[in-house]
C-alpha atoms as a PDB file:
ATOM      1  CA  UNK A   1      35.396-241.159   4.036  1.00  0.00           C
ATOM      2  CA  UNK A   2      37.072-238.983   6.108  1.00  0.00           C
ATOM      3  CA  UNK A   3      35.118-236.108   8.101  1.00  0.00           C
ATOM      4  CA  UNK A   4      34.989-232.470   6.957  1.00  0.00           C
ATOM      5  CA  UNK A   5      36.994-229.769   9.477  1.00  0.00           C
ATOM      6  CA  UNK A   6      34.888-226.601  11.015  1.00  0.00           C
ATOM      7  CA  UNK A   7      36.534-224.432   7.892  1.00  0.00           C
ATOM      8  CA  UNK A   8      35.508-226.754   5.439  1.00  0.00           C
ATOM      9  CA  UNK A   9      31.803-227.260   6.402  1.00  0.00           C
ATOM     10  CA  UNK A  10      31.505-223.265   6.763  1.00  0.00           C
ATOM     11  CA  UNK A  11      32.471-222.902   3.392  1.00  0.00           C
ATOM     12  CA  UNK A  12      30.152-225.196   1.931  1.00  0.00           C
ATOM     13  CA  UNK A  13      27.482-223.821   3.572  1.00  0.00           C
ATOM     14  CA  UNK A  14      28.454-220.689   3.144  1.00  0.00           C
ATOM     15  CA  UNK A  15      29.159-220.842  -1.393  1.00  0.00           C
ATOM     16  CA  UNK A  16      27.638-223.810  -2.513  1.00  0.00           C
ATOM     17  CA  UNK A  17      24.476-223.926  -0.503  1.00  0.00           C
ATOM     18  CA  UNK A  18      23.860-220.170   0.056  1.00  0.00           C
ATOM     19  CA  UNK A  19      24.724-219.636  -3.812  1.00  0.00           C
ATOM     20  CA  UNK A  20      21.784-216.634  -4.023  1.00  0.00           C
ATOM     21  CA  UNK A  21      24.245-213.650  -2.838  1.00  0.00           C
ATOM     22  CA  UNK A  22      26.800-214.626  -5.692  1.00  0.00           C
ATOM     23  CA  UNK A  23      24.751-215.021  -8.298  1.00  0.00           C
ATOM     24  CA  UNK A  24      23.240-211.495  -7.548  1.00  0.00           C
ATOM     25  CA  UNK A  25      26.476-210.292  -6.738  1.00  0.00           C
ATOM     26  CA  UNK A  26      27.572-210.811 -10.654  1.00  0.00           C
ATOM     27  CA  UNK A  27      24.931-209.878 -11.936  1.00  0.00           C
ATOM     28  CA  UNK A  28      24.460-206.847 -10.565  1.00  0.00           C
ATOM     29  CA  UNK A  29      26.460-204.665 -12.947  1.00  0.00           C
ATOM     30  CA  UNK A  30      25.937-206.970 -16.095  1.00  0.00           C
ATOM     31  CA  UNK A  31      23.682-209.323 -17.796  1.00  0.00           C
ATOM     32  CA  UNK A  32      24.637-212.541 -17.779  1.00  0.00           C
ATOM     33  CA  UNK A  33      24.416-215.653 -19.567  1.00  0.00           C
ATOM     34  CA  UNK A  34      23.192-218.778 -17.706  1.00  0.00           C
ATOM     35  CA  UNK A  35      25.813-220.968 -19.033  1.00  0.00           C
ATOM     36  CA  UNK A  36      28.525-218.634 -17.847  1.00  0.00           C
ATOM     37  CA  UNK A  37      27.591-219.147 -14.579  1.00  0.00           C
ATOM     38  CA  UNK A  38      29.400-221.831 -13.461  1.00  0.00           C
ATOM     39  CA  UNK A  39      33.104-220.427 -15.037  1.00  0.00           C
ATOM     40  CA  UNK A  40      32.783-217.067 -13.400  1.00  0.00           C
ATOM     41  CA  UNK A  41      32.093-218.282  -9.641  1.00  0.00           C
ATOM     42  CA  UNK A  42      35.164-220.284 -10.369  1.00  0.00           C
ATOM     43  CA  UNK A  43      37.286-217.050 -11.801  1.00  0.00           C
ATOM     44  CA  UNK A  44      35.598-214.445  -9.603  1.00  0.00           C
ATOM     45  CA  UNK A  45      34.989-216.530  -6.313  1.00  0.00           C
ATOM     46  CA  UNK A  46      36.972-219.682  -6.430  1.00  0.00           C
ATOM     47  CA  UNK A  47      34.684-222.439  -6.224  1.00  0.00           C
ATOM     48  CA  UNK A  48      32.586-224.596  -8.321  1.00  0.00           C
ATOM     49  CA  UNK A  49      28.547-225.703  -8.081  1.00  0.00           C
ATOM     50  CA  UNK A  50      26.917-228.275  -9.726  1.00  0.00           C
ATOM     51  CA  UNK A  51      25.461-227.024 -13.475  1.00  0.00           C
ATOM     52  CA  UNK A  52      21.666-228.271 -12.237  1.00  0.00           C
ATOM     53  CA  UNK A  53      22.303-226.258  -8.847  1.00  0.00           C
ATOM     54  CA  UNK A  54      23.007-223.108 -10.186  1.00  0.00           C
ATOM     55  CA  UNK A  55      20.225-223.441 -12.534  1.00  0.00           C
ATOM     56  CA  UNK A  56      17.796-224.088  -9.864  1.00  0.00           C
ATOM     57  CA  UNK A  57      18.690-221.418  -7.644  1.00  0.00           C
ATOM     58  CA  UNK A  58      18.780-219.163 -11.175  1.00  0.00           C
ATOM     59  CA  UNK A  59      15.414-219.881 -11.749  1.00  0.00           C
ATOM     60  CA  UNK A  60      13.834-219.613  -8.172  1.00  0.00           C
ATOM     61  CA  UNK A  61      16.076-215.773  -8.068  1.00  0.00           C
ATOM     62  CA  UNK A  62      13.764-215.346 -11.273  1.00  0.00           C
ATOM     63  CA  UNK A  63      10.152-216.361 -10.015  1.00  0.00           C
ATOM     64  CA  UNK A  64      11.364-214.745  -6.804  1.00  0.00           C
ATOM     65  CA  UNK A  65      11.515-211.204  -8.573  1.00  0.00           C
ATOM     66  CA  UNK A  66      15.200-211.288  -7.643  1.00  0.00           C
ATOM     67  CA  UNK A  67      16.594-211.178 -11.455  1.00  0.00           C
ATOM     68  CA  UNK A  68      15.095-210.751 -14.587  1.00  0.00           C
ATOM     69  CA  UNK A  69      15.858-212.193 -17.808  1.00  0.00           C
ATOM     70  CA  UNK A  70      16.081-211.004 -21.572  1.00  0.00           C
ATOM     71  CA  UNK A  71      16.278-212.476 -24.373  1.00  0.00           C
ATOM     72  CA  UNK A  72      19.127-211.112 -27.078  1.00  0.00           C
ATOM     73  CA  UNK A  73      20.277-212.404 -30.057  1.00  0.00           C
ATOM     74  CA  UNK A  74      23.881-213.797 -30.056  1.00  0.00           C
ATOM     75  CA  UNK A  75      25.300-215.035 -33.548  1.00  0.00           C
ATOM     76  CA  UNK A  76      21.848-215.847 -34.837  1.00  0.00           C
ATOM     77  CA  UNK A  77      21.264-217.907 -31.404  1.00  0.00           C
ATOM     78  CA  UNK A  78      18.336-216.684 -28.841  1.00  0.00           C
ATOM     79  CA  UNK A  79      19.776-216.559 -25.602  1.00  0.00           C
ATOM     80  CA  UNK A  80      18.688-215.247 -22.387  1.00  0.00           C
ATOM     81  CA  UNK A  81      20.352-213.283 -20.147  1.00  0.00           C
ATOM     82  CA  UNK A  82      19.432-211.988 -16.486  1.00  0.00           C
ATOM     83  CA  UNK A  83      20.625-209.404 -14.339  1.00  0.00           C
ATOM     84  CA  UNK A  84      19.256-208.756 -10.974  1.00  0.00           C
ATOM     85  CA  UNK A  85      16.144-206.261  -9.871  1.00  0.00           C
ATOM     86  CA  UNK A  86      15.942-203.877  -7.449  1.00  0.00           C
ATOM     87  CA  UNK A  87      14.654-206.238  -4.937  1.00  0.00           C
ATOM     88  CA  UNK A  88      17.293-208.540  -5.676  1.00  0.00           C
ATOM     89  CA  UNK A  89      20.089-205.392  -5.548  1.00  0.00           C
ATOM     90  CA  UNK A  90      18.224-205.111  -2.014  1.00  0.00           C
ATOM     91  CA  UNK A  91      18.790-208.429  -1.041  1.00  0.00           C
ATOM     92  CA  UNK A  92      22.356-208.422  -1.945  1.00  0.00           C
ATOM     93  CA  UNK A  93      23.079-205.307  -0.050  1.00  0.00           C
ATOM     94  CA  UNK A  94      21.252-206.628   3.241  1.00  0.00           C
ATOM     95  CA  UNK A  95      23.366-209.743   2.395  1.00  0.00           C
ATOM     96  CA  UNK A  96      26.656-208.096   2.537  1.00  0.00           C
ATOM     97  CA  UNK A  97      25.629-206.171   5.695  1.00  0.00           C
ATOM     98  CA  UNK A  98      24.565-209.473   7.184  1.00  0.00           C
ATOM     99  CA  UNK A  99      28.437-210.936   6.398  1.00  0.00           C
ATOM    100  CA  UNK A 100      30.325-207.801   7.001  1.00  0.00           C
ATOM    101  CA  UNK A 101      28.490-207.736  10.600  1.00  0.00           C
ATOM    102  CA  UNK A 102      29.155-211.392  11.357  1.00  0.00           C
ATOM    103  CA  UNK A 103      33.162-210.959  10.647  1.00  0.00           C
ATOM    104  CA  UNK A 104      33.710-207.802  12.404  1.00  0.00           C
ATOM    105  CA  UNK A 105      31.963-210.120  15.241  1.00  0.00           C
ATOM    106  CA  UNK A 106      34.065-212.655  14.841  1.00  0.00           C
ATOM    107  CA  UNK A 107      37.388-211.352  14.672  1.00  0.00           C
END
């Protein structure tokens, strides 16, 4: 198996394993279906997760106080849907403070 590059590891660990600020990120403006998850980090972010990962960090976001769900009716199927809190719209913003500070370090 040939080893990952610098880039490659800091995107890993910077999408798939720190997958809390993207999840907030969509739903901050919209409630969101679990099982879209997975098709709108790909459309809206351009990478992929595991289905069981972003379930788990889902549901730790939601003990957390970070999202909340609600259930809705969808062509006579329960569903439920989650959008994030205030403390998770906090921890989004800090997050985007924390990456906006590290590139303009960077560069």
């Amino acid at each position: 198996m040939a080893s990952q590059g610098p880039l490659q590891r800091l995107r890993r660990k910077t999408t798939t394993e720190c997958l809390w600020p993207y999840l907030l990120s969509l739903m901050k403006e919209e409630q969101i279906y679990a099982y879209e998850i997975r098709g709108l980090l790909k459309q809206r972010f351009g990478f992929t997760v595991g289905e069981v990962t972003a379930y788990l960090v889902l549901y730790k976001l939601e003990r957390d106080g970070y999202v909340k769900a609600e259930w809705r009716e969808v062509k006579k199927r329960q569903r439920k849907y989650y959008k994030t809190t205030e403390k998770g719209r906090k921890a989004l913003k800090e997050a985007a403070e924390y990456y906006g500070k590290l590139a303009g370090n960077l560069s």
